[in-house]
PDB file of N, CA and C in Angstrom:
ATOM      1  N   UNK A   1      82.997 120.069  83.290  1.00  0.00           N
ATOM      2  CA  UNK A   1      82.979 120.889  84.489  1.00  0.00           C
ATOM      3  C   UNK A   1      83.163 122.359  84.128  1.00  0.00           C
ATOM      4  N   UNK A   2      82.323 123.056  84.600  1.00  0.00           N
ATOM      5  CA  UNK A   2      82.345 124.554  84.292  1.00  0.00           C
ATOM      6  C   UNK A   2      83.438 125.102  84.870  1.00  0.00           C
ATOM      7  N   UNK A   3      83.607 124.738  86.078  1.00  0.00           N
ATOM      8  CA  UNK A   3      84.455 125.507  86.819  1.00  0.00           C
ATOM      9  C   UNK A   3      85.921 125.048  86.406  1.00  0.00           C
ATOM     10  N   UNK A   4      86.375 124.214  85.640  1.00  0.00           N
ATOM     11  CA  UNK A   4      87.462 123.529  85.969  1.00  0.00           C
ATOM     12  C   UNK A   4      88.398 124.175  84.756  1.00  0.00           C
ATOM     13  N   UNK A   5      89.589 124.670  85.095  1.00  0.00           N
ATOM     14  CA  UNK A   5      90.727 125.580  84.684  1.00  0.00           C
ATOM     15  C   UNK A   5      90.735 124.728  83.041  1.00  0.00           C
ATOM     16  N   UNK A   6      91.306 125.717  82.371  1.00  0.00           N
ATOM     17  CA  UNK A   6      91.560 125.152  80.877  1.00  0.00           C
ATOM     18  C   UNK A   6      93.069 124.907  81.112  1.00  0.00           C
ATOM     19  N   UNK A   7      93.472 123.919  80.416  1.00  0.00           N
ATOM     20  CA  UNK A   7      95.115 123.426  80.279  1.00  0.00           C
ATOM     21  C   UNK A   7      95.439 123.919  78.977  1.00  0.00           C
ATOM     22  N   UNK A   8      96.652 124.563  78.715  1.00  0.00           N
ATOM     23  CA  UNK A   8      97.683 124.588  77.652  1.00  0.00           C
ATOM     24  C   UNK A   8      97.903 123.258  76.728  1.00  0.00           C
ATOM     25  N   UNK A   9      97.950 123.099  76.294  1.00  0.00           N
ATOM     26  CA  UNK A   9      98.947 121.913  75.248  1.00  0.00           C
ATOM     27  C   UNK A   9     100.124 121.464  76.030  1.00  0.00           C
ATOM     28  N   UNK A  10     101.117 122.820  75.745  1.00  0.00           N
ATOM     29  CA  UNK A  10     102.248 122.471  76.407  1.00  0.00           C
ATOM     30  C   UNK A  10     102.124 121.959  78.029  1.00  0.00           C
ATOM     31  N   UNK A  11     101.239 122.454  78.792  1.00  0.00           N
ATOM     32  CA  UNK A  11     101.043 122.140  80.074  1.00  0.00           C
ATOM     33  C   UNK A  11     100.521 120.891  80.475  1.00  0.00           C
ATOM     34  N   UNK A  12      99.835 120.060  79.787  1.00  0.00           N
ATOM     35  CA  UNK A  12      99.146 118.709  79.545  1.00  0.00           C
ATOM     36  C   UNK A  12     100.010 117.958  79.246  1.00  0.00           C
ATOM     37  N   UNK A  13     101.017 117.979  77.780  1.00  0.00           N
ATOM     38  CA  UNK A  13     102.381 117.173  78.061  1.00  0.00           C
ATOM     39  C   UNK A  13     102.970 117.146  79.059  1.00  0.00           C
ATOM     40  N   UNK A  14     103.301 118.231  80.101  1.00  0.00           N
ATOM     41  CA  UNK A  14     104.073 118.112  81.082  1.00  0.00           C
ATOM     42  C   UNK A  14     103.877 117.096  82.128  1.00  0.00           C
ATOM     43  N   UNK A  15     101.713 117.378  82.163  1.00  0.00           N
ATOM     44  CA  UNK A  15     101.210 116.716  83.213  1.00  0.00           C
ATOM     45  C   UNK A  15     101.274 114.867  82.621  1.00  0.00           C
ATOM     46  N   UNK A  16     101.827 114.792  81.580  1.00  0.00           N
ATOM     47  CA  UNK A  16     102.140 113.076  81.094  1.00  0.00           C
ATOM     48  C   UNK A  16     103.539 112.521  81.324  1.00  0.00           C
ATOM     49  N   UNK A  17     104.148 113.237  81.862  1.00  0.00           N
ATOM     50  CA  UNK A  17     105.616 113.193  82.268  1.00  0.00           C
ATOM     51  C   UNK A  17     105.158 112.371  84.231  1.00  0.00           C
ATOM     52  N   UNK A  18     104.130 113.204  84.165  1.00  0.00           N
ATOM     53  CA  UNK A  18     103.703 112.248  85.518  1.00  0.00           C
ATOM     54  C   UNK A  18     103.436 110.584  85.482  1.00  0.00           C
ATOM     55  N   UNK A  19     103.441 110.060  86.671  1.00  0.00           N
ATOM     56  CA  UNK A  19     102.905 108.129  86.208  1.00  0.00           C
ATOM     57  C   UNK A  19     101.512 108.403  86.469  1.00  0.00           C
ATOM     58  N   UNK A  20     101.087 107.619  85.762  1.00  0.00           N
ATOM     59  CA  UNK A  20      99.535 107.770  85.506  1.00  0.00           C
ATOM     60  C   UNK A  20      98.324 107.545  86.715  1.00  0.00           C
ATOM     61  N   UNK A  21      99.501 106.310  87.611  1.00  0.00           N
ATOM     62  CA  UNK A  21      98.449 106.178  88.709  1.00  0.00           C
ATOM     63  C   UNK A  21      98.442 107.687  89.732  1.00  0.00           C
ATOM     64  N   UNK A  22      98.998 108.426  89.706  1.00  0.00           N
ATOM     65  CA  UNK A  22      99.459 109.191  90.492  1.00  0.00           C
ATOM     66  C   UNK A  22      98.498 110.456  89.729  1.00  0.00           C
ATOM     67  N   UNK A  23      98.231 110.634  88.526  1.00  0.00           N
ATOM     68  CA  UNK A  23      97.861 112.442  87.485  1.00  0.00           C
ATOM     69  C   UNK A  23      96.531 112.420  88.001  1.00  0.00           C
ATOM     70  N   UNK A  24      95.757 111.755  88.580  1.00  0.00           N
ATOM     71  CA  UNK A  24      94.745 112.389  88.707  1.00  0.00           C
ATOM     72  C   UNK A  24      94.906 113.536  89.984  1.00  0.00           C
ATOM     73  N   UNK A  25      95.294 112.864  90.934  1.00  0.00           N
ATOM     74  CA  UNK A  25      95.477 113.416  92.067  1.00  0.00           C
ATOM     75  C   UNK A  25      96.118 114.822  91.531  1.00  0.00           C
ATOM     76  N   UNK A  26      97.773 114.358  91.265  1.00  0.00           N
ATOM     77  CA  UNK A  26      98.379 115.738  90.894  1.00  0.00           C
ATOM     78  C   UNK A  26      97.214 117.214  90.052  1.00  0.00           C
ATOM     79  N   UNK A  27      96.663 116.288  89.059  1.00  0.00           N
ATOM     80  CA  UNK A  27      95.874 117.333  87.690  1.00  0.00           C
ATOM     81  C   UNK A  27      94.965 118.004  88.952  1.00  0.00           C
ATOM     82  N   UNK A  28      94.437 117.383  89.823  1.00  0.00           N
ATOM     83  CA  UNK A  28      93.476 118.137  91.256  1.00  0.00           C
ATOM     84  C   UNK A  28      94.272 119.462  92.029  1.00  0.00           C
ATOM     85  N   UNK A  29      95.277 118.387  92.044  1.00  0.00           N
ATOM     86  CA  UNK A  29      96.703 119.901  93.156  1.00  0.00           C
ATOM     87  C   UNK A  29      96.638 120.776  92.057  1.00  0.00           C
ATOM     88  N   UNK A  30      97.432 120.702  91.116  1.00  0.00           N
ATOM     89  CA  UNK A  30      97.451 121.943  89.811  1.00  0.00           C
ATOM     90  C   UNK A  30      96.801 122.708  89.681  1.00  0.00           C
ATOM     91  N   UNK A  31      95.541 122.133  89.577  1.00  0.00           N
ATOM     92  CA  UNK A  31      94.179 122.543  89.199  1.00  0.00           C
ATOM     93  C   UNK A  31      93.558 123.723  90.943  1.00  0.00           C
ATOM     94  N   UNK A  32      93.978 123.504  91.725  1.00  0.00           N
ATOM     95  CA  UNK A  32      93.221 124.222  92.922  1.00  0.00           C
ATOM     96  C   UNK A  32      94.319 124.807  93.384  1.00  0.00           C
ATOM     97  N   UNK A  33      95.737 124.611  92.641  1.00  0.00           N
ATOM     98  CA  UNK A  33      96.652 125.904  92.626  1.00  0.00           C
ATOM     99  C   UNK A  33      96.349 126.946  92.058  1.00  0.00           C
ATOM    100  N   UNK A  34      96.189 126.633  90.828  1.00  0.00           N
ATOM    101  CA  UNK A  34      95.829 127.671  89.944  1.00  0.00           C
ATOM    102  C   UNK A  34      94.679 128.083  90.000  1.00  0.00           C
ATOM    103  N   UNK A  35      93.703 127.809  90.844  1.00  0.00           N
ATOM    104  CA  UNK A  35      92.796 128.575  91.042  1.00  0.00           C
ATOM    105  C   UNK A  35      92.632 129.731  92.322  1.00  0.00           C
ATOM    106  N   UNK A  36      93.130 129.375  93.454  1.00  0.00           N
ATOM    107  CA  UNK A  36      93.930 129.906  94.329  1.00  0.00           C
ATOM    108  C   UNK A  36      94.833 130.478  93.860  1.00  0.00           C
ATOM    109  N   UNK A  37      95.408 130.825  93.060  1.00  0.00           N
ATOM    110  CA  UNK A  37      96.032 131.941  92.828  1.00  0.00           C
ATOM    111  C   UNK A  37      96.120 132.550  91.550  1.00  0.00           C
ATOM    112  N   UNK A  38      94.570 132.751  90.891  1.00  0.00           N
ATOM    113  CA  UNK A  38      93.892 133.371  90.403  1.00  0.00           C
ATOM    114  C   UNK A  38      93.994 133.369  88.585  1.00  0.00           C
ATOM    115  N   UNK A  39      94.960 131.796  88.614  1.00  0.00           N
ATOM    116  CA  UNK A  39      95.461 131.725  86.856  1.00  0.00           C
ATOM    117  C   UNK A  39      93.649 131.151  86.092  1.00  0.00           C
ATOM    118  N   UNK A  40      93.570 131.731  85.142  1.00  0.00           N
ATOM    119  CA  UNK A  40      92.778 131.147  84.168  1.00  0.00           C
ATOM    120  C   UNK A  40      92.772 130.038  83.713  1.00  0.00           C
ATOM    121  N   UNK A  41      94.480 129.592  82.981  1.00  0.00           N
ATOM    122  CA  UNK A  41      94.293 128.290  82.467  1.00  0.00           C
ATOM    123  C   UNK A  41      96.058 128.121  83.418  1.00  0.00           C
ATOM    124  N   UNK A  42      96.068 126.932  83.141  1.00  0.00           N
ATOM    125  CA  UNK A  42      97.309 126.175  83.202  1.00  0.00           C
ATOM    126  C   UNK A  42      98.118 126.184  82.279  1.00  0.00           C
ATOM    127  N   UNK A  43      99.406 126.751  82.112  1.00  0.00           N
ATOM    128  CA  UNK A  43     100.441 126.991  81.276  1.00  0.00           C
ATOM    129  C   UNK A  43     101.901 126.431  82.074  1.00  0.00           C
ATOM    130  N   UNK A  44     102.706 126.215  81.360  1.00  0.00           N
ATOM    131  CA  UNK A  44     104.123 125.260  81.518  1.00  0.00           C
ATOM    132  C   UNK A  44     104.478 126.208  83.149  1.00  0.00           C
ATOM    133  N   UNK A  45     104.552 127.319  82.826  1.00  0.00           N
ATOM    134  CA  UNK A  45     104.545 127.873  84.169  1.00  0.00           C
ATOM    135  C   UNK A  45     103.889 128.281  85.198  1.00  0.00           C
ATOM    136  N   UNK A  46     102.699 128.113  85.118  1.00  0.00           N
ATOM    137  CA  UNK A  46     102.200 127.660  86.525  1.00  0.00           C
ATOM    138  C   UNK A  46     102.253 126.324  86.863  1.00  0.00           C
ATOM    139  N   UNK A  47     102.192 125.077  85.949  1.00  0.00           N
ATOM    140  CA  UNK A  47     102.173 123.864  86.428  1.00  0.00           C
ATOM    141  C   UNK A  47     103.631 124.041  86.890  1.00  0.00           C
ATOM    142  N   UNK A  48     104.804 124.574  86.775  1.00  0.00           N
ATOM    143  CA  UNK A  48     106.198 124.934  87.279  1.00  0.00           C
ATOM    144  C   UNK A  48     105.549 125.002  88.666  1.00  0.00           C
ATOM    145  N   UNK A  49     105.450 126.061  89.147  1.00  0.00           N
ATOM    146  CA  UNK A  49     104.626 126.993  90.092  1.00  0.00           C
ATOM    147  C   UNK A  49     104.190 125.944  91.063  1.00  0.00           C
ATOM    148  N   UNK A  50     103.331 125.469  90.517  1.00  0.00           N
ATOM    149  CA  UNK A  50     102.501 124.469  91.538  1.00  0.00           C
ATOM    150  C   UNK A  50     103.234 123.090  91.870  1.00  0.00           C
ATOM    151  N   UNK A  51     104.172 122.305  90.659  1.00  0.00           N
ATOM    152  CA  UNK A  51     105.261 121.476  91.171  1.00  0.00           C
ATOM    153  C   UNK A  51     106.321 121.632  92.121  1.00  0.00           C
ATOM    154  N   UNK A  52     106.783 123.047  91.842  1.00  0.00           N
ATOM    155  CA  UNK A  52     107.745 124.018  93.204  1.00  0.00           C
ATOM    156  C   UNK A  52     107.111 123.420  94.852  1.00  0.00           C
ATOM    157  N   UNK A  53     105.778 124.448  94.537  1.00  0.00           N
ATOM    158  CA  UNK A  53     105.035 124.219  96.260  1.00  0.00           C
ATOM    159  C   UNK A  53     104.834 122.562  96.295  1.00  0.00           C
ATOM    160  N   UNK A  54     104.762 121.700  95.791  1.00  0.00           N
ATOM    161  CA  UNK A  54     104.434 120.274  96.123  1.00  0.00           C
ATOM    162  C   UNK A  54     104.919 119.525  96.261  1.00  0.00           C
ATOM    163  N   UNK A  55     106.754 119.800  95.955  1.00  0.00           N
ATOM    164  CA  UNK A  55     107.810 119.326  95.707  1.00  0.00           C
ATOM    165  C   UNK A  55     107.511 118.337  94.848  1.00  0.00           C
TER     166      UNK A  55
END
């Protein structure tokens, strides 16, 4: 996908801390956080960022 945000290393471990049936969905929220608010890639702190707003 062209459009679709690059992940960190560190930010991809984080997103495995999630249960698996559940990461796709989440990696979608993350992913259209950080694009909405204008991040390039996904780093430990925006996936912070976007776990905050989603509780």
């Amino acid at each position: 996908m062209a459009n679709s945000v690059q992940w960190t290393a560190a930010a991809e471990a984080l997103l495995k801390e999630i249960p698996f049936f559940v990461r796709p969905a989440a990696r979608k929220k993350i992913e259209k956080f950080a694009k909405e608010n204008g991040a390039a890639e996904i780093t430990p702190e925006v996936y912070q960022q976007a776990k905050q707003q989603f509780g």
